[in-house]
C-alpha atoms as a PDB file:
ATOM      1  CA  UNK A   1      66.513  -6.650 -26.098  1.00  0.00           C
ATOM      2  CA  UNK A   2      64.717  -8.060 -22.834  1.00  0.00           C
ATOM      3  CA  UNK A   3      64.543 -11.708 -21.706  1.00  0.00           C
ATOM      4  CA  UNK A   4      61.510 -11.929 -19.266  1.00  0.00           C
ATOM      5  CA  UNK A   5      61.218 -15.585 -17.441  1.00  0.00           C
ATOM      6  CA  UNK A   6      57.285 -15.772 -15.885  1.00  0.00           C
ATOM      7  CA  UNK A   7      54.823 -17.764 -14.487  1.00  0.00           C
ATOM      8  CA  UNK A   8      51.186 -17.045 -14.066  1.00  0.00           C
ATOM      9  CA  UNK A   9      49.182 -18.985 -11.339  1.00  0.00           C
ATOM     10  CA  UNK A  10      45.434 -18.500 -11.217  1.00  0.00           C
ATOM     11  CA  UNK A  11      44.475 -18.844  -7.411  1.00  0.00           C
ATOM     12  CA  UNK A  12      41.961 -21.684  -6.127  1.00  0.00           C
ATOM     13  CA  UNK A  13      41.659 -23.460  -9.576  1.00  0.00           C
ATOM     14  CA  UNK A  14      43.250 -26.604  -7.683  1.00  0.00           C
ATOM     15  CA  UNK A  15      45.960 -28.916  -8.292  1.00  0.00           C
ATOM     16  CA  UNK A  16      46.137 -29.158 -12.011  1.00  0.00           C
ATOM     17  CA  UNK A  17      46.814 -25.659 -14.010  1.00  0.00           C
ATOM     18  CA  UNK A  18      47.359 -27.257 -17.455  1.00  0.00           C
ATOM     19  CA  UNK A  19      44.661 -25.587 -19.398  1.00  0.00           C
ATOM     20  CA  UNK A  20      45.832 -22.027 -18.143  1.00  0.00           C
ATOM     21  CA  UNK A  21      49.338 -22.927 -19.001  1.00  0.00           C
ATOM     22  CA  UNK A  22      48.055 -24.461 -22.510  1.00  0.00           C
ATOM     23  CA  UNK A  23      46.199 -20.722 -22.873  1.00  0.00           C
ATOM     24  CA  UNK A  24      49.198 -18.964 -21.658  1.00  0.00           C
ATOM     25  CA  UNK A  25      51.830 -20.533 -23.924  1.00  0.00           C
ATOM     26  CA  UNK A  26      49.162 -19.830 -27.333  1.00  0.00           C
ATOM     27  CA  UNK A  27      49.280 -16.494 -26.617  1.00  0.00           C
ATOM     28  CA  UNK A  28      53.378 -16.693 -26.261  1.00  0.00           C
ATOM     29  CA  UNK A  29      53.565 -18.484 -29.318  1.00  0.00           C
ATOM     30  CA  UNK A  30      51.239 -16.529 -31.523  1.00  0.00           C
ATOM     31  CA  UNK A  31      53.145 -13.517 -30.173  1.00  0.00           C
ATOM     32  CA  UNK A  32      55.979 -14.164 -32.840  1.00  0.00           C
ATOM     33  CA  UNK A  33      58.906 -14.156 -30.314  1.00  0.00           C
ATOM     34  CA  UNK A  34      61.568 -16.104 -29.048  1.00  0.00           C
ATOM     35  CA  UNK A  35      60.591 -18.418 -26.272  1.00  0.00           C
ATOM     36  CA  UNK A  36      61.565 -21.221 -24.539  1.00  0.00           C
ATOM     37  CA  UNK A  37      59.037 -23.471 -22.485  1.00  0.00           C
ATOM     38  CA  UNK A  38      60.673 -25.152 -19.369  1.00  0.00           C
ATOM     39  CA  UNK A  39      59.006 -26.796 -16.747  1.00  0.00           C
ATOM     40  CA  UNK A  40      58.561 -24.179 -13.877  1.00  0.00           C
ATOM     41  CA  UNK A  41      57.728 -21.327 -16.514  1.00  0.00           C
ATOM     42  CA  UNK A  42      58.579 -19.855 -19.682  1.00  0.00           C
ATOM     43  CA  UNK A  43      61.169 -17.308 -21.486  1.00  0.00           C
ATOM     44  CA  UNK A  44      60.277 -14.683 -23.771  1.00  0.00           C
ATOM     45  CA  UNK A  45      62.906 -12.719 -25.828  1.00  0.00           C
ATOM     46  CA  UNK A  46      61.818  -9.695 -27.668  1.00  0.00           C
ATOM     47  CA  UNK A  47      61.736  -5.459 -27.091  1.00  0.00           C
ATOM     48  CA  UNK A  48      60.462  -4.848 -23.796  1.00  0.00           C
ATOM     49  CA  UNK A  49      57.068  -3.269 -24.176  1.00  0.00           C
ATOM     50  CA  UNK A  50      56.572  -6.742 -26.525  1.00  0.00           C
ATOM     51  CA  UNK A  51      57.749  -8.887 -23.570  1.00  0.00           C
ATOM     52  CA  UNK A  52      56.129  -7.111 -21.099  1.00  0.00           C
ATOM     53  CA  UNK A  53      52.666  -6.602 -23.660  1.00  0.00           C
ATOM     54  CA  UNK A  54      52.692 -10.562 -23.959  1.00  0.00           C
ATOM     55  CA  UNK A  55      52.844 -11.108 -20.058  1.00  0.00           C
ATOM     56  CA  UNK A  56      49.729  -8.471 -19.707  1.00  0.00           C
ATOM     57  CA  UNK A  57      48.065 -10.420 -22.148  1.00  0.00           C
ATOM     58  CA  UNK A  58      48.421 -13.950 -20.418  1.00  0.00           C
ATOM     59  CA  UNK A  59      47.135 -12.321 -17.114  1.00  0.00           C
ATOM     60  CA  UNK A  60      44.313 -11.564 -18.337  1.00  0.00           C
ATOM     61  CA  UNK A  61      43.735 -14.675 -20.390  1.00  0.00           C
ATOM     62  CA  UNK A  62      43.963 -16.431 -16.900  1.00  0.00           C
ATOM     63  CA  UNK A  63      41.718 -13.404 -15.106  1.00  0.00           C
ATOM     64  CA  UNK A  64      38.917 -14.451 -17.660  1.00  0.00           C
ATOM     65  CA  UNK A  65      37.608 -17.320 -15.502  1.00  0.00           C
ATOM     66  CA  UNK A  66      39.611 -16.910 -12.327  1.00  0.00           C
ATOM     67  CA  UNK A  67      39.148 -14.264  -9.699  1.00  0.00           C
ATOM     68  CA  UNK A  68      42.984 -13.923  -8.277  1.00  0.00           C
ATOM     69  CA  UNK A  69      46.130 -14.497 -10.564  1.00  0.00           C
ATOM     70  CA  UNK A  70      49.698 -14.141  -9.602  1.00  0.00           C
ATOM     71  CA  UNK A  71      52.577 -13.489 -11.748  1.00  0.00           C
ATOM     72  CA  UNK A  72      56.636 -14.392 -11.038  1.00  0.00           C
ATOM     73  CA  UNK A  73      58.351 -12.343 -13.755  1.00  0.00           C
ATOM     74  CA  UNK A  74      62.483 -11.833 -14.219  1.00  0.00           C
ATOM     75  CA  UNK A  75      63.677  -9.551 -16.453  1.00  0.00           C
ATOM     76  CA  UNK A  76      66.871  -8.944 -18.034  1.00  0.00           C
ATOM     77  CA  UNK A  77      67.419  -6.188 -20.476  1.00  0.00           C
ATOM     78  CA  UNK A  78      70.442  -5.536 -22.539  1.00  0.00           C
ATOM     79  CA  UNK A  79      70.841  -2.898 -25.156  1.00  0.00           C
ATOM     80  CA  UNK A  80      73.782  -4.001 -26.382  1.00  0.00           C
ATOM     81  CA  UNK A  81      72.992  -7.714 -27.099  1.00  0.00           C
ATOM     82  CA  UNK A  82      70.246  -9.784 -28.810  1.00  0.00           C
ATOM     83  CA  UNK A  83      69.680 -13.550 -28.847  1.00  0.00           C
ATOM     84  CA  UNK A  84      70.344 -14.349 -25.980  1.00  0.00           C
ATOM     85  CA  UNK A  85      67.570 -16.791 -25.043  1.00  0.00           C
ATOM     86  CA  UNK A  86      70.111 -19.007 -26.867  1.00  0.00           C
ATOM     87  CA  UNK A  87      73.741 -17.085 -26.010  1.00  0.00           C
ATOM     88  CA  UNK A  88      73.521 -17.586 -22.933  1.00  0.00           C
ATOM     89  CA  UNK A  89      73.571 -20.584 -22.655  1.00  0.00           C
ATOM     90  CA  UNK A  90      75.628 -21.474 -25.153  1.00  0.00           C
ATOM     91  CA  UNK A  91      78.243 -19.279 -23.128  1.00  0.00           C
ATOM     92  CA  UNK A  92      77.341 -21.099 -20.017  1.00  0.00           C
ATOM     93  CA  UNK A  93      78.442 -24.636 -21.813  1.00  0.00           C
ATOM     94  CA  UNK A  94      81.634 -23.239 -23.141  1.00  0.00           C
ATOM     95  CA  UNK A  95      82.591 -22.089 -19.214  1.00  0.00           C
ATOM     96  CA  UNK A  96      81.779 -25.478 -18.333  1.00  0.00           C
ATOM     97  CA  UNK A  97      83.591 -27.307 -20.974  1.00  0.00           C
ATOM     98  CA  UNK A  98      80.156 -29.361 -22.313  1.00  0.00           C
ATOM     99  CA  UNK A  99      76.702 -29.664 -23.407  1.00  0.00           C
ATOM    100  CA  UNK A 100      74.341 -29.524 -20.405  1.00  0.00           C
ATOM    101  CA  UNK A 101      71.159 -31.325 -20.235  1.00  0.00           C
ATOM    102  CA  UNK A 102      67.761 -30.023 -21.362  1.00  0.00           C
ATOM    103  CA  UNK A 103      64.565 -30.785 -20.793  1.00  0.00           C
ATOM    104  CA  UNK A 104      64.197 -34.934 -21.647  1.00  0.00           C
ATOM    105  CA  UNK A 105      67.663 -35.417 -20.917  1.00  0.00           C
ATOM    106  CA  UNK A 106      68.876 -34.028 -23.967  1.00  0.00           C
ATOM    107  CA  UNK A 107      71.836 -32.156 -24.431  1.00  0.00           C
ATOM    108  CA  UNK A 108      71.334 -28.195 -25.241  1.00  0.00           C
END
């Protein structure tokens, strides 16, 4: 099972990326994975050519009406574990004895 954390910038379509992000997270979410939005980028838990396969796909989404795109991607692949979009962080809170803030304030 892969986690893959990414961001996709299209180049010179100014300050305000919103409707590529909006594009970017349909495609995520139609996908049928795991995923977590979060403010700098989003994580996608699946197989790795489905991970990898959904990242393609919101490249090109953004490539449709912009003539450079970058992509941050991290990946972390473990064979011998699944859900962990969700372990770890729940192992992260237990290490640090409570709940840690989410997005909003909330806790996890």
């Amino acid at each position: 099972m892969a986690l893959l954390e990414f961001s996709v910038t299209p180049l010179g379509a100014g300050s305000s990326v919103g409707e590529y992000v909006a594009r970017c997270v349909a495609i995520v979410d139609a996908s049928g994975l795991d995923y977590e939005v979060h403010s700098m980028g989003t994580i996608v838990e699946g197989d790795l050519a489905a991970v990898l396969d959904v990242v393609r796909r919101c490249i090109e989404a953004t490539a449709t009406d912009s003539d450079r795109v970058t992509c941050s991607a991290k990946i972390d692949l473990r064979r011998d574990r699944q859900g962990q979009l969700s372990g770890k962080l729940a192992s992260l809170q237990q290490r640090v004895g409570h709940p840690l803030r989410r997005l909003g304030g909330q806790p996890a």
